[in-house]
Protein backbone atom coordinates (compact mmCIF):
# COMPACT_ATOMS: atom_id res chain seq x y z
CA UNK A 1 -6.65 31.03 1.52
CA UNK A 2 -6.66 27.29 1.08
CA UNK A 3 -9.67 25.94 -0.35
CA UNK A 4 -11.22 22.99 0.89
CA UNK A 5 -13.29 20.21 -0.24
CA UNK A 6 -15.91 18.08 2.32
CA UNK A 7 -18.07 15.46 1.60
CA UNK A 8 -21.92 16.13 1.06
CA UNK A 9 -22.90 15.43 4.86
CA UNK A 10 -20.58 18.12 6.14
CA UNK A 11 -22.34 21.56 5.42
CA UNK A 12 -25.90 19.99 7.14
CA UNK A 13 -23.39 18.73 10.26
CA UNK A 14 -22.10 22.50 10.39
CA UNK A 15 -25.64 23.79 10.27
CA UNK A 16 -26.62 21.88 13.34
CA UNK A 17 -23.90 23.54 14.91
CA UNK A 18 -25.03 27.15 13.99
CA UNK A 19 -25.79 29.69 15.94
CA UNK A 20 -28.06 32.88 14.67
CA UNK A 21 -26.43 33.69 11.37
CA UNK A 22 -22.72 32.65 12.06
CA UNK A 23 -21.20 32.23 9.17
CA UNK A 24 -19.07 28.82 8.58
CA UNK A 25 -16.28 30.60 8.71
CA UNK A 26 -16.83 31.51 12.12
CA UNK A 27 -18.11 27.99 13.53
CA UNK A 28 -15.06 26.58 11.77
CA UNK A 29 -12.49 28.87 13.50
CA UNK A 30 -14.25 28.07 17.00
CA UNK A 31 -14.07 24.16 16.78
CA UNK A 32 -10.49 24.42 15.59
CA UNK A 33 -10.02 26.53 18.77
CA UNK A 34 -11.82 23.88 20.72
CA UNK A 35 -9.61 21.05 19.49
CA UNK A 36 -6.57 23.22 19.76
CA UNK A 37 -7.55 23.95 23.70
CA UNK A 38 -8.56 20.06 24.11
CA UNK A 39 -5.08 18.97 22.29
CA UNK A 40 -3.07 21.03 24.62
CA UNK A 41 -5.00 20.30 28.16
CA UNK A 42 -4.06 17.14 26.86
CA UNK A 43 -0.99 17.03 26.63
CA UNK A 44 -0.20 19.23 29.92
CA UNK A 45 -2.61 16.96 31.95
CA UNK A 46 0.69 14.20 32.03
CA UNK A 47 2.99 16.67 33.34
């Protein structure tokens, strides 16, 4: 796997978007879903 390197601000960001003990991982994966859903209503919302 990749590894990735954020700026200080971005693990307290993620925390605010926690839920329970999800893991960052997991939070990650969903708002990559969400932008992947948002890109494509996006671009089907011309047709």
């Amino acid at each position: 796997m990749p590894t990735i390197e954020v700026d200080e601000e971005t693990p307290d960001r993620l925390d605010g978007l926690r839920v329970e003990d999800e893991s960052y991982e997991e939070i990650i994966v969903e708002l990559i879903n969400i932008y992947e859903a948002e890109e494509l209503t996006l671009h089907h919302s011309g047709d």
